[in-house]
N, C-alpha and C. Protein backbone atom coordinates (compact mmCIF):
# COMPACT_ATOMS: atom_id res chain seq x y z
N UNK A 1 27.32 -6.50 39.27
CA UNK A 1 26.83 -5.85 38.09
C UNK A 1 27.89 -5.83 37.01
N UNK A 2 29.21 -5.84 37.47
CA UNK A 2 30.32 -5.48 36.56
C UNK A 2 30.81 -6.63 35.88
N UNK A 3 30.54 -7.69 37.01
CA UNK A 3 31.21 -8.84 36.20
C UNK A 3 30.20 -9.31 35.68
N UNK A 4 28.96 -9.30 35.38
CA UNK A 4 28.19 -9.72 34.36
C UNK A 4 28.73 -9.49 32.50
N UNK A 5 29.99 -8.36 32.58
CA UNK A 5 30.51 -7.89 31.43
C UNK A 5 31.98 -8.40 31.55
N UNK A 6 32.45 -9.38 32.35
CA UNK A 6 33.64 -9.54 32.49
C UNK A 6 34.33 -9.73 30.77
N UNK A 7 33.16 -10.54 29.91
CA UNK A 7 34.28 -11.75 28.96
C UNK A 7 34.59 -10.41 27.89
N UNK A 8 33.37 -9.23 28.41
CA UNK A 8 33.67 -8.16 27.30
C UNK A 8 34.90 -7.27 27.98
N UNK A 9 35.04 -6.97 28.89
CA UNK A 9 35.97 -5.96 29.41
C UNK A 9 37.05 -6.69 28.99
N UNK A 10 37.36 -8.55 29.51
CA UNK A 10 38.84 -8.44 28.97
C UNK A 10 38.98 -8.78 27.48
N UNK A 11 38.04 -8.93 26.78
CA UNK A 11 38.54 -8.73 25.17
C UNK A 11 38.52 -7.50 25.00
N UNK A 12 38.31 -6.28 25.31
CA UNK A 12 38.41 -5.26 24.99
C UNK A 12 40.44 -4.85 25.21
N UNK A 13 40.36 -5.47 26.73
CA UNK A 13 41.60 -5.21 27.43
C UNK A 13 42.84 -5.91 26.27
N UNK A 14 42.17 -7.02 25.89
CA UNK A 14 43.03 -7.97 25.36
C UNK A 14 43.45 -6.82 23.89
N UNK A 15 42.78 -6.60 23.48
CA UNK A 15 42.90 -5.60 21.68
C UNK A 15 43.18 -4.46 22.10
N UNK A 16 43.62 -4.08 23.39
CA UNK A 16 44.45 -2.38 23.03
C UNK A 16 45.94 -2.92 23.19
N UNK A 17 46.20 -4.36 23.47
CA UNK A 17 47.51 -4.43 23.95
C UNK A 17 48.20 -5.48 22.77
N UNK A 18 46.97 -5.61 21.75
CA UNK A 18 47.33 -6.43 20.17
C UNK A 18 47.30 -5.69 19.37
N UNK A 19 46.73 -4.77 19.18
CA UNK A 19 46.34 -4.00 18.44
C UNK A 19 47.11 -2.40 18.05
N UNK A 20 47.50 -1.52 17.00
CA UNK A 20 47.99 -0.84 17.00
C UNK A 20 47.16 0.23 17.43
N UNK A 21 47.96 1.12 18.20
CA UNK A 21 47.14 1.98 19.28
C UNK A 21 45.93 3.17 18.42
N UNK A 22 46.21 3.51 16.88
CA UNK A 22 45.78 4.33 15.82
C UNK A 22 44.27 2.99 15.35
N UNK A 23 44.25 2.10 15.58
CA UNK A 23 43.09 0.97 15.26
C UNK A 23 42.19 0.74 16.15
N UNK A 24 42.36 1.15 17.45
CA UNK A 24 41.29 0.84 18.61
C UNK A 24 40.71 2.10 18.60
N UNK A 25 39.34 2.09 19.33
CA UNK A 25 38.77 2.91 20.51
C UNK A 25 38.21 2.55 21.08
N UNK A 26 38.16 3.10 22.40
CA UNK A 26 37.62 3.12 23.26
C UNK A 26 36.67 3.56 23.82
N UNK A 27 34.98 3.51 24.03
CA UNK A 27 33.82 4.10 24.29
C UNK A 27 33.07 3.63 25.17
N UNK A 28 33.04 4.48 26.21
CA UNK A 28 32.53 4.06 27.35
C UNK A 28 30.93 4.67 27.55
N UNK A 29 29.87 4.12 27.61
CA UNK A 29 28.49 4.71 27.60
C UNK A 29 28.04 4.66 28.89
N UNK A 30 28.07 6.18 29.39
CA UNK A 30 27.40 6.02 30.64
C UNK A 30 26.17 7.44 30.66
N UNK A 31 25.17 7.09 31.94
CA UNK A 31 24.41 8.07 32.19
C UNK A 31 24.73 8.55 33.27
N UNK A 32 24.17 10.16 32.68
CA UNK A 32 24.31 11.27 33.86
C UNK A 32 22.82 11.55 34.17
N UNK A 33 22.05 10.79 35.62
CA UNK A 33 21.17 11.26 35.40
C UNK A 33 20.88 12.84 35.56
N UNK A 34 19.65 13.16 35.38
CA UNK A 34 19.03 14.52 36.23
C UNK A 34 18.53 14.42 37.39
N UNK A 35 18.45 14.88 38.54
CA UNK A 35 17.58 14.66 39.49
C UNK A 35 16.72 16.26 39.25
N UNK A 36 15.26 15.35 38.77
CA UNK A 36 14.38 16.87 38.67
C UNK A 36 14.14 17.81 40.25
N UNK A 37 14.23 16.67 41.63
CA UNK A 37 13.83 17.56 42.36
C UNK A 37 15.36 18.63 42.63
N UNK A 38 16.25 18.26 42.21
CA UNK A 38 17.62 19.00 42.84
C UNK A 38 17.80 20.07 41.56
N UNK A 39 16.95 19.84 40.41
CA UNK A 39 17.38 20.06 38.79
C UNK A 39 18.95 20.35 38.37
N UNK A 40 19.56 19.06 38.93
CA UNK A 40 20.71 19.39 38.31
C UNK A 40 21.20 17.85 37.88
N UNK A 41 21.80 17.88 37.04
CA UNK A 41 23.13 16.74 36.14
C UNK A 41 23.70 15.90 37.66
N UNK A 42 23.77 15.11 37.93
CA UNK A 42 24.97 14.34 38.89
C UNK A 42 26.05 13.34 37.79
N UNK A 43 27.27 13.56 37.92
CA UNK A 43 28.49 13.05 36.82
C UNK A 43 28.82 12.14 38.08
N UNK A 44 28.66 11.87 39.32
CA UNK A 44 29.46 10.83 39.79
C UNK A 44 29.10 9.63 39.66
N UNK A 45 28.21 8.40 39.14
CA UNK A 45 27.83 7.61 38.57
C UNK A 45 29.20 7.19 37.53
N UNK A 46 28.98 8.22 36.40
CA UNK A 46 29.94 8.24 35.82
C UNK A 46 31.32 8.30 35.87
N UNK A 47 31.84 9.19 37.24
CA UNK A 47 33.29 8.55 37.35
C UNK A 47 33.23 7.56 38.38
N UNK A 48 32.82 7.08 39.10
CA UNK A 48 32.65 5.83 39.79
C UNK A 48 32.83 4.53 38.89
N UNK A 49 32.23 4.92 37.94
CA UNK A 49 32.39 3.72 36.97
C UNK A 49 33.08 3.45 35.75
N UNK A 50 34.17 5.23 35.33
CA UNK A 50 35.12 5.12 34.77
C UNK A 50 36.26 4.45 35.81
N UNK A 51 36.26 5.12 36.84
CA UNK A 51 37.42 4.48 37.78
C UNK A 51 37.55 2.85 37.84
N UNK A 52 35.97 2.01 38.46
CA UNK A 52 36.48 0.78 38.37
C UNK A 52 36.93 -0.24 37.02
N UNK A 53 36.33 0.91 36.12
CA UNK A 53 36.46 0.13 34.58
C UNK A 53 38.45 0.40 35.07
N UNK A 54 38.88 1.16 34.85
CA UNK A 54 40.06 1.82 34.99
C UNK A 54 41.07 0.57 35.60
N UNK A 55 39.89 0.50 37.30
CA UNK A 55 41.14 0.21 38.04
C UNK A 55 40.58 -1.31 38.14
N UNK A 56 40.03 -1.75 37.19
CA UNK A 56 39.82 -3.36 36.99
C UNK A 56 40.71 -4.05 36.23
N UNK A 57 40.95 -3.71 35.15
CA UNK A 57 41.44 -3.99 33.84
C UNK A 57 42.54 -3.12 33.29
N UNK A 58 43.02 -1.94 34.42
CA UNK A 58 43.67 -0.87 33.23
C UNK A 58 43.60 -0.42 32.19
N UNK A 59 42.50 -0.15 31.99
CA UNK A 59 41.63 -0.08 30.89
C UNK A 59 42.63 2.10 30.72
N UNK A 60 42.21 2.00 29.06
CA UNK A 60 42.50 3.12 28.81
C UNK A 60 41.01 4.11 27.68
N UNK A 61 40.50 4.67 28.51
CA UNK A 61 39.37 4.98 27.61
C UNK A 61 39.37 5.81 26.92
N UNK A 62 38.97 6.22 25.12
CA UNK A 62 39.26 6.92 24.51
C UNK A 62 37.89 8.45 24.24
N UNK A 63 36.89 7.53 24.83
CA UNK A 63 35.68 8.54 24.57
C UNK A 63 34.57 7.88 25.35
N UNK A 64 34.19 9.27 26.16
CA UNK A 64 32.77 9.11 26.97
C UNK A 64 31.64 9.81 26.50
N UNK A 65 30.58 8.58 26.10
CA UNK A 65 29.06 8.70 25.35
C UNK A 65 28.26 8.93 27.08
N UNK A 66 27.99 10.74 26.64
CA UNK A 66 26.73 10.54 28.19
C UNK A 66 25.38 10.67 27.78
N UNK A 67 24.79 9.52 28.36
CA UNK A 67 23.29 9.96 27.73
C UNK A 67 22.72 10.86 29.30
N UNK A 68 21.84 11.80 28.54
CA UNK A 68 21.34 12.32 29.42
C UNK A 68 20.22 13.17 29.17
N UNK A 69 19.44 13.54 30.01
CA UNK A 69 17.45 14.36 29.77
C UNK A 69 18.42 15.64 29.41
N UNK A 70 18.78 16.09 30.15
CA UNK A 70 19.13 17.82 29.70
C UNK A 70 20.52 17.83 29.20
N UNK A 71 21.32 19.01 28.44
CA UNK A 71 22.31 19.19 28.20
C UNK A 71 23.41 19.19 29.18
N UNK A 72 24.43 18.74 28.81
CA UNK A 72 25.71 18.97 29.49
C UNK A 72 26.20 20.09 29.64
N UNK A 73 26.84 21.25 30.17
CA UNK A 73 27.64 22.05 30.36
C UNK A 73 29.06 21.83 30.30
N UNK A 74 29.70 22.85 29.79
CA UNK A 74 31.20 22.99 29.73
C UNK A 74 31.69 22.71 30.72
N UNK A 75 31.20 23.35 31.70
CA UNK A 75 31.85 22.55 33.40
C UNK A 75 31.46 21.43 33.71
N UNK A 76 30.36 20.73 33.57
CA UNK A 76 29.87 19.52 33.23
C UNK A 76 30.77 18.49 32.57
N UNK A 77 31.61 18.86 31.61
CA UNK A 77 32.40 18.06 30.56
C UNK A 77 33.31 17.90 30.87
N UNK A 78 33.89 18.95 31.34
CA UNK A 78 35.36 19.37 32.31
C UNK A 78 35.86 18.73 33.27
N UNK A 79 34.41 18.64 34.05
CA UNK A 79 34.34 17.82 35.58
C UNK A 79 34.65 16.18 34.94
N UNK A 80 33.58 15.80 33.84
CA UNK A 80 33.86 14.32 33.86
C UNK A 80 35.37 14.33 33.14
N UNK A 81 35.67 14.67 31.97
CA UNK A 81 37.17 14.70 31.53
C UNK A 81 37.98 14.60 32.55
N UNK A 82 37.88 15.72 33.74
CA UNK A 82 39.27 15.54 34.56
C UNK A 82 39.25 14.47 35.41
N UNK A 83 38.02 13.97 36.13
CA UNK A 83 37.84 12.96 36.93
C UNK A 83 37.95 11.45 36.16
N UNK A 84 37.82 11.39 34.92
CA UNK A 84 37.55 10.16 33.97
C UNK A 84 38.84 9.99 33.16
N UNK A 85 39.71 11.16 33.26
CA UNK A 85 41.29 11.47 32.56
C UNK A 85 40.63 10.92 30.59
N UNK A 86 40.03 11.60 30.37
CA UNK A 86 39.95 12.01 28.96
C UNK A 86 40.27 13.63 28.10
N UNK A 87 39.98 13.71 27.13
CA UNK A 87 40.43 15.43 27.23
C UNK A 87 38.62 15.42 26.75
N UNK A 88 38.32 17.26 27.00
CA UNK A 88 36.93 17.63 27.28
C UNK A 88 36.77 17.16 25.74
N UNK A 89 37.22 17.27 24.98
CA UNK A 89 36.64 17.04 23.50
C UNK A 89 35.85 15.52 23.17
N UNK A 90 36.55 14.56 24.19
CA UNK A 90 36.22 13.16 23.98
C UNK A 90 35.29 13.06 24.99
N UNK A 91 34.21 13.79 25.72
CA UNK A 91 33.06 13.70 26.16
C UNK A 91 31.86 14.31 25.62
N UNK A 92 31.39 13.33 24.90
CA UNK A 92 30.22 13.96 23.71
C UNK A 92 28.77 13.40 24.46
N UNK A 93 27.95 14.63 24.25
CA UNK A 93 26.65 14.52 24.95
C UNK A 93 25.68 13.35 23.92
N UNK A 94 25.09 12.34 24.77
CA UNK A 94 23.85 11.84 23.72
C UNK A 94 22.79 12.41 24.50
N UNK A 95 21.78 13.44 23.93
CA UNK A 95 20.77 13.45 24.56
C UNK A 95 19.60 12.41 24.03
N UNK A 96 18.55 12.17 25.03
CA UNK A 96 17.64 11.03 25.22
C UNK A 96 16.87 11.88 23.90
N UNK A 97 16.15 10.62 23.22
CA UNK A 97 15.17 11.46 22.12
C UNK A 97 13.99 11.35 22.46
N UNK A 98 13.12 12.48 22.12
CA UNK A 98 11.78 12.81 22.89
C UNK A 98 10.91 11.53 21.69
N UNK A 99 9.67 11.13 22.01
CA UNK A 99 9.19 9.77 21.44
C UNK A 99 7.86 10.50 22.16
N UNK A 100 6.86 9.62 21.38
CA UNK A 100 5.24 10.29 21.91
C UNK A 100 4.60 8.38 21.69
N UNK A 101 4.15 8.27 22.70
CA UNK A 101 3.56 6.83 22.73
C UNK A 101 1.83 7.18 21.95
């Protein structure tokens, strides 16, 4: 699944290490789903897949986009920040937008 994005991960890799560190960012888009029968958020998806981004490329990520059905929580943010090594401020919620077919 991952290396289907290889030629993007290492140009990404390639421009934090050309690039002056104040000119890049870094944005990593992942989902947190919900599981309605448990009704709760699961974040490990998300560090599972900050880690191998991490420990593929040494990648350094500057901000995590979570899309997700319900809101995030402060402990929610906390959890991915410390496990994803961002600070809580650089984990910004996208919630899904409601649409009527």
């Amino acid at each position: 699944m991952i290396l289907n994005h290889l030629p993007y991960i290492e140009a990404v890799r390639q421009l934090q290490w050309e690039l002056p560190e104040e000119d890049l960012l870094v944005v990593h888009l992942t989902l947190i789903p919900y599981l309605k029968a448990a009704k709760e958020l699961k974040t490990k998806p998300t560090q599972h897949s900050c880690k191998i981004i991490k420990l593929w490329k040494e990648f350094i990520l500057d901000v995590i986009v979570c899309r997700t059905e319900e809101p995030i929580t402060n402990e929610i943010r906390r959890k991915i920040a410390l496990f994803c090594n961002v600070k809580p401020e650089a984990v910004i919620e996208a919630r899904d937008a409601q649409y009527d077919l």
